[in-house]
C-alpha atoms as a PDB file:
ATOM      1  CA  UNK A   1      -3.568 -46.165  59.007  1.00  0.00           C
ATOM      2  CA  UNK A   2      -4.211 -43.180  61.536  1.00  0.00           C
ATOM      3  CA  UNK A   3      -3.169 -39.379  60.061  1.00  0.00           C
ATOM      4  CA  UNK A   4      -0.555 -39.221  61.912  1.00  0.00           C
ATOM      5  CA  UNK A   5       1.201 -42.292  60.834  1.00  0.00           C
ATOM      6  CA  UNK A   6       0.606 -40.594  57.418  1.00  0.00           C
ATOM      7  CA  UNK A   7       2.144 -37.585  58.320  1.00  0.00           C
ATOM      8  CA  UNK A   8       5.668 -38.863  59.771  1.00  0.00           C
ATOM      9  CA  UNK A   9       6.330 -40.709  56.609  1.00  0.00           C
ATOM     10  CA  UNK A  10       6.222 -37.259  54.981  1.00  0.00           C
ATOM     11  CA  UNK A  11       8.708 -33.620  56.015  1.00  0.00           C
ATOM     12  CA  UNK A  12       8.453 -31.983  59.005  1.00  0.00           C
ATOM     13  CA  UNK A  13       9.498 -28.325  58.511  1.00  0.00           C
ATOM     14  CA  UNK A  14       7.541 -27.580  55.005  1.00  0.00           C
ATOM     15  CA  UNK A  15       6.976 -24.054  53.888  1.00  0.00           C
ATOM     16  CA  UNK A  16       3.483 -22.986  52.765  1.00  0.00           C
ATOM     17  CA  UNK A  17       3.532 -24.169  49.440  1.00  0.00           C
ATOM     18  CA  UNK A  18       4.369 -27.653  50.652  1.00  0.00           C
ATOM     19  CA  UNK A  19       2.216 -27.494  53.407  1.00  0.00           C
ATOM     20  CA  UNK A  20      -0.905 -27.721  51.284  1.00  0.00           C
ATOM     21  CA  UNK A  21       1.058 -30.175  49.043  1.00  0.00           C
ATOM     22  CA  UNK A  22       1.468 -32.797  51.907  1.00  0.00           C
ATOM     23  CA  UNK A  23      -2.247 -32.656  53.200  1.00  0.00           C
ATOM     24  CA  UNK A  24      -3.645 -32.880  49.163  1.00  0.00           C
ATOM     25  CA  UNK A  25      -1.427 -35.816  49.118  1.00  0.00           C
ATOM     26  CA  UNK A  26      -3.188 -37.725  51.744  1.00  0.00           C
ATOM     27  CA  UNK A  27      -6.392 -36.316  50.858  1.00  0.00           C
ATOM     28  CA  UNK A  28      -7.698 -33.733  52.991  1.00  0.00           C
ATOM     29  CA  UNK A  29      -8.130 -30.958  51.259  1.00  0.00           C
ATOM     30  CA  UNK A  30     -10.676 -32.378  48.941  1.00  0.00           C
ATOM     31  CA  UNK A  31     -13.191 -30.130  47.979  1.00  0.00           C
ATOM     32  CA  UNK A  32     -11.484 -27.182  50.236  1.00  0.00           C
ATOM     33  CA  UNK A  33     -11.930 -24.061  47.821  1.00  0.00           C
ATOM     34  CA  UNK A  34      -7.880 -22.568  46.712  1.00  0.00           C
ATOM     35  CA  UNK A  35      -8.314 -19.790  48.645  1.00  0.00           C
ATOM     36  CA  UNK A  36      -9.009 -21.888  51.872  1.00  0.00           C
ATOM     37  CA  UNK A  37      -6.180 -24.607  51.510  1.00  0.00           C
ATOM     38  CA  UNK A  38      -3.333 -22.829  53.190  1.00  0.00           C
ATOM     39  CA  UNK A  39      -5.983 -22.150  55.815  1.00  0.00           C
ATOM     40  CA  UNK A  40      -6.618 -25.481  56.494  1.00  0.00           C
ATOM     41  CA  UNK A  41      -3.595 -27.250  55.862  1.00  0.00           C
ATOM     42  CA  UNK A  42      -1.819 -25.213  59.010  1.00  0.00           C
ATOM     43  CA  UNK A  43      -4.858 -25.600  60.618  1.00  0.00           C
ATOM     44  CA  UNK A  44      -4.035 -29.227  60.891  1.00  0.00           C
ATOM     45  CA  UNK A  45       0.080 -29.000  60.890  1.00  0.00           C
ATOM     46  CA  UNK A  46      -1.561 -27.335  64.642  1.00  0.00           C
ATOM     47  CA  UNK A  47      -3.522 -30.002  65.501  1.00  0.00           C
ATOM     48  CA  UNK A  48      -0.550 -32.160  64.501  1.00  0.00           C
ATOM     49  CA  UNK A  49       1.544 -30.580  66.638  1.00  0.00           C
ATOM     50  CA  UNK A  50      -1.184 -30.517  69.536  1.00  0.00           C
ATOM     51  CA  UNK A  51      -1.528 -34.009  69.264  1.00  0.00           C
ATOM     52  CA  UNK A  52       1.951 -35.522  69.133  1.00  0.00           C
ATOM     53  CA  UNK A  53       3.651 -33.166  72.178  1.00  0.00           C
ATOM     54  CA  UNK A  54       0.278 -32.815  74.407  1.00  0.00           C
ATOM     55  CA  UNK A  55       1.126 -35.927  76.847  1.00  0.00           C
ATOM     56  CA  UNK A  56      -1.943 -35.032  79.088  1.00  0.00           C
ATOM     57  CA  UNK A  57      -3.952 -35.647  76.410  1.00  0.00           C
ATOM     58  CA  UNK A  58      -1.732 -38.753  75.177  1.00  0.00           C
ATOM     59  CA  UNK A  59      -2.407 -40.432  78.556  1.00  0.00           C
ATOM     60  CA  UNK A  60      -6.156 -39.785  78.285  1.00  0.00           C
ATOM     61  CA  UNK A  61      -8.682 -41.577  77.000  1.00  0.00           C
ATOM     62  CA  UNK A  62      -9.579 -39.201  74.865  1.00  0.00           C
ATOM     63  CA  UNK A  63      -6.527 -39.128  72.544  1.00  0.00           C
ATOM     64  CA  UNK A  64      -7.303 -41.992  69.593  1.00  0.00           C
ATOM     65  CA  UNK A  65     -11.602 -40.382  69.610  1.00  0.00           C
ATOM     66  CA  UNK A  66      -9.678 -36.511  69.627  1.00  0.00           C
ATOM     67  CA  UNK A  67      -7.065 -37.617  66.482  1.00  0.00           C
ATOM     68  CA  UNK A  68      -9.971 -39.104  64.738  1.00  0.00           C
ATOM     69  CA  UNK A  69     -12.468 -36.029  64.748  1.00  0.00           C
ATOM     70  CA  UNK A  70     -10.104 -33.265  65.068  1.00  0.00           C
ATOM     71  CA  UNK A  71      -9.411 -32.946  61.304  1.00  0.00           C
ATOM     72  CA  UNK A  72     -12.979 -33.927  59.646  1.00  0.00           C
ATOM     73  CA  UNK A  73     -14.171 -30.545  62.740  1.00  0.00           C
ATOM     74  CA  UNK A  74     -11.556 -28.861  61.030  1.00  0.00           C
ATOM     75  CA  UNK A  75     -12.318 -29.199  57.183  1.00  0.00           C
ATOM     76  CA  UNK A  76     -16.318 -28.773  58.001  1.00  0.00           C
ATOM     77  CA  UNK A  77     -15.203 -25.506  59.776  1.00  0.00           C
ATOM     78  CA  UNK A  78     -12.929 -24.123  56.894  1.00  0.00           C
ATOM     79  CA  UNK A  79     -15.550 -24.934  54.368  1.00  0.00           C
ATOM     80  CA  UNK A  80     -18.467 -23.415  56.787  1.00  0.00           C
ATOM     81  CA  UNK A  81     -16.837 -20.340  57.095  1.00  0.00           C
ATOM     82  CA  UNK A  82     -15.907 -17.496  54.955  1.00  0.00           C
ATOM     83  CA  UNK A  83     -12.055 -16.859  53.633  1.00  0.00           C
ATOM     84  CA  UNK A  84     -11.776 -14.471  56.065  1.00  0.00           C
ATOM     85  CA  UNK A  85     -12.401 -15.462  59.052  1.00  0.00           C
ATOM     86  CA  UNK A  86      -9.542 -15.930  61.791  1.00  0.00           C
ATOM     87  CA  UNK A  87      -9.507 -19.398  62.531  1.00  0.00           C
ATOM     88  CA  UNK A  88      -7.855 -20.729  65.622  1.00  0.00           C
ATOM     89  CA  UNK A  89      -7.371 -23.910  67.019  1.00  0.00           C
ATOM     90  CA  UNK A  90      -7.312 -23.383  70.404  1.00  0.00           C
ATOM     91  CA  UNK A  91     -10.977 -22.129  70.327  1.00  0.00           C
ATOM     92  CA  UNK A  92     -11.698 -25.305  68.479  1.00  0.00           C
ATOM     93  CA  UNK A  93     -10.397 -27.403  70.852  1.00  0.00           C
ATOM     94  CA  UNK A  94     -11.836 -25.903  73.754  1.00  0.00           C
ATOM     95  CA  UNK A  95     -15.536 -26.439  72.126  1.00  0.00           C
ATOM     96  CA  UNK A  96     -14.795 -30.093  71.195  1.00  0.00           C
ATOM     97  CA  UNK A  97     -13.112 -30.994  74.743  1.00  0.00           C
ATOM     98  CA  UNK A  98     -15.922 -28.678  76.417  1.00  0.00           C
ATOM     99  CA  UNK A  99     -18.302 -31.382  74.306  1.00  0.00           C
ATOM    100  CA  UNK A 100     -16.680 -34.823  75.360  1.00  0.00           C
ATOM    101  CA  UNK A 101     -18.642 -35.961  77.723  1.00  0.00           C
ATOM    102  CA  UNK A 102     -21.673 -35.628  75.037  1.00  0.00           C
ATOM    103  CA  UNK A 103     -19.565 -37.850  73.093  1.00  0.00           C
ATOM    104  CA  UNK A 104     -19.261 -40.467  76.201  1.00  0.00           C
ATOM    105  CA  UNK A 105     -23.041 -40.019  76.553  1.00  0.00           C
ATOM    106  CA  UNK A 106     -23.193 -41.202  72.883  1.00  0.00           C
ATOM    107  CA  UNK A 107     -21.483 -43.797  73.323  1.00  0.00           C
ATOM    108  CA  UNK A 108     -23.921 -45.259  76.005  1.00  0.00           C
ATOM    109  CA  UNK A 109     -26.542 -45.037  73.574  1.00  0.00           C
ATOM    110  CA  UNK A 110     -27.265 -48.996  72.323  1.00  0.00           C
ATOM    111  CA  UNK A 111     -28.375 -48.272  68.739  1.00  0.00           C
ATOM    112  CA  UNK A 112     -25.466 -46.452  67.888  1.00  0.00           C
ATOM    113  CA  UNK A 113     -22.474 -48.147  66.727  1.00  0.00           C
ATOM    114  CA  UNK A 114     -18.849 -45.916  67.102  1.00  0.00           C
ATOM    115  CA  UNK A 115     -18.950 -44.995  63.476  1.00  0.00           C
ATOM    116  CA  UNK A 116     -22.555 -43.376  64.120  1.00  0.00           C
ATOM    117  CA  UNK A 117     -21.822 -41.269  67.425  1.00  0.00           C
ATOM    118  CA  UNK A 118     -18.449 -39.920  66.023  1.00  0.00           C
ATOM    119  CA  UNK A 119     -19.649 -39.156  63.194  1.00  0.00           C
ATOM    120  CA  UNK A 120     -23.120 -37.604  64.388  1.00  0.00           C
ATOM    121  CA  UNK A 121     -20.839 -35.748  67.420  1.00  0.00           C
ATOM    122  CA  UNK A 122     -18.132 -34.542  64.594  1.00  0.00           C
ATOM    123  CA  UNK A 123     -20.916 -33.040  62.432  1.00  0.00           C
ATOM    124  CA  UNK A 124     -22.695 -31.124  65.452  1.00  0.00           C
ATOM    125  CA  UNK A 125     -19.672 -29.870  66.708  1.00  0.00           C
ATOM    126  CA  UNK A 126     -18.727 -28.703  63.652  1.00  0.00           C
ATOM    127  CA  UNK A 127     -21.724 -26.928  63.191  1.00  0.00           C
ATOM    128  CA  UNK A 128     -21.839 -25.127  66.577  1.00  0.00           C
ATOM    129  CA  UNK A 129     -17.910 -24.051  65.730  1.00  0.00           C
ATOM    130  CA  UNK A 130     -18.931 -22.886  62.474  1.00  0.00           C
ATOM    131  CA  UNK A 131     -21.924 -20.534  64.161  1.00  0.00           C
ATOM    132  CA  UNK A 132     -20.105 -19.185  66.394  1.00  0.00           C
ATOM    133  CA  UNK A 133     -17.856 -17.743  63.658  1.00  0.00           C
ATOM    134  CA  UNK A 134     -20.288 -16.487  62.009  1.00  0.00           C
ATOM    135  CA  UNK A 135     -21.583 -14.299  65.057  1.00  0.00           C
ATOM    136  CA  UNK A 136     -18.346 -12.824  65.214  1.00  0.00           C
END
């Protein structure tokens, strides 16, 4: 079952506190250190957002690749970085959909299987996020 299918089963208008409640409960802040979890958890009620009301990217065939690495880029770049550090999504995003056609690359590659490239593209983008933070 995708995230989001997780997520409409659950409130839509939480306040902090239950923000971070909702995302333990389906298990993605695992590992995120307490003072990173609010972080984090809006972090992904934006991608959330982004996701369900972007209908360019809906119609795309980027969408089901985007909602599957969007939140593992996320929790690698909240635990990568220090407390704080502004986060925002929209630079994020612009790195990873800069990146795609990498990812399509990837995907041409014969001794990868889908699990491999996503994860191996995830990780790397991840990592190149989490530098640039750091320069700042």
């Amino acid at each position: 079952m995708s995230v989001l299918k997780n997520i409409e089963q659950i409130n839509s208008e939480p306040d902090n506190v239950d923000v971070v409640g909702k995302w333990e409960k389906i298990g993605l802040l695992i590992q995120i250190d307490e003072d990173k979890k609010l972080k984090c958890a809006l972090l992904y009620e934006e991608a959330i957002k982004y996701l369900l009301s972007n209908e360019d990217i809906k119609d795309s065939g980027i969408y089901e690749t985007l909602e599957t690495i969007i939140f593992p880029i996320i929790y690698r770049v909240v635990k990568g970085v220090d407390v704080s550090v502004e986060l925002k999504l929209d630079e994020m995003k612009k790195i990873l959909i800069d990146r795609f056609p990498i990812l399509e690359s990837m995907k041409s590659e014969l001794f990868m299987t889908a699990i491999d490239y996503e994860a191996e593209f995830t990780a790397d983008t991840a990592n190149i996020i989490i530098e640039k933070y750091k320069k700042q």
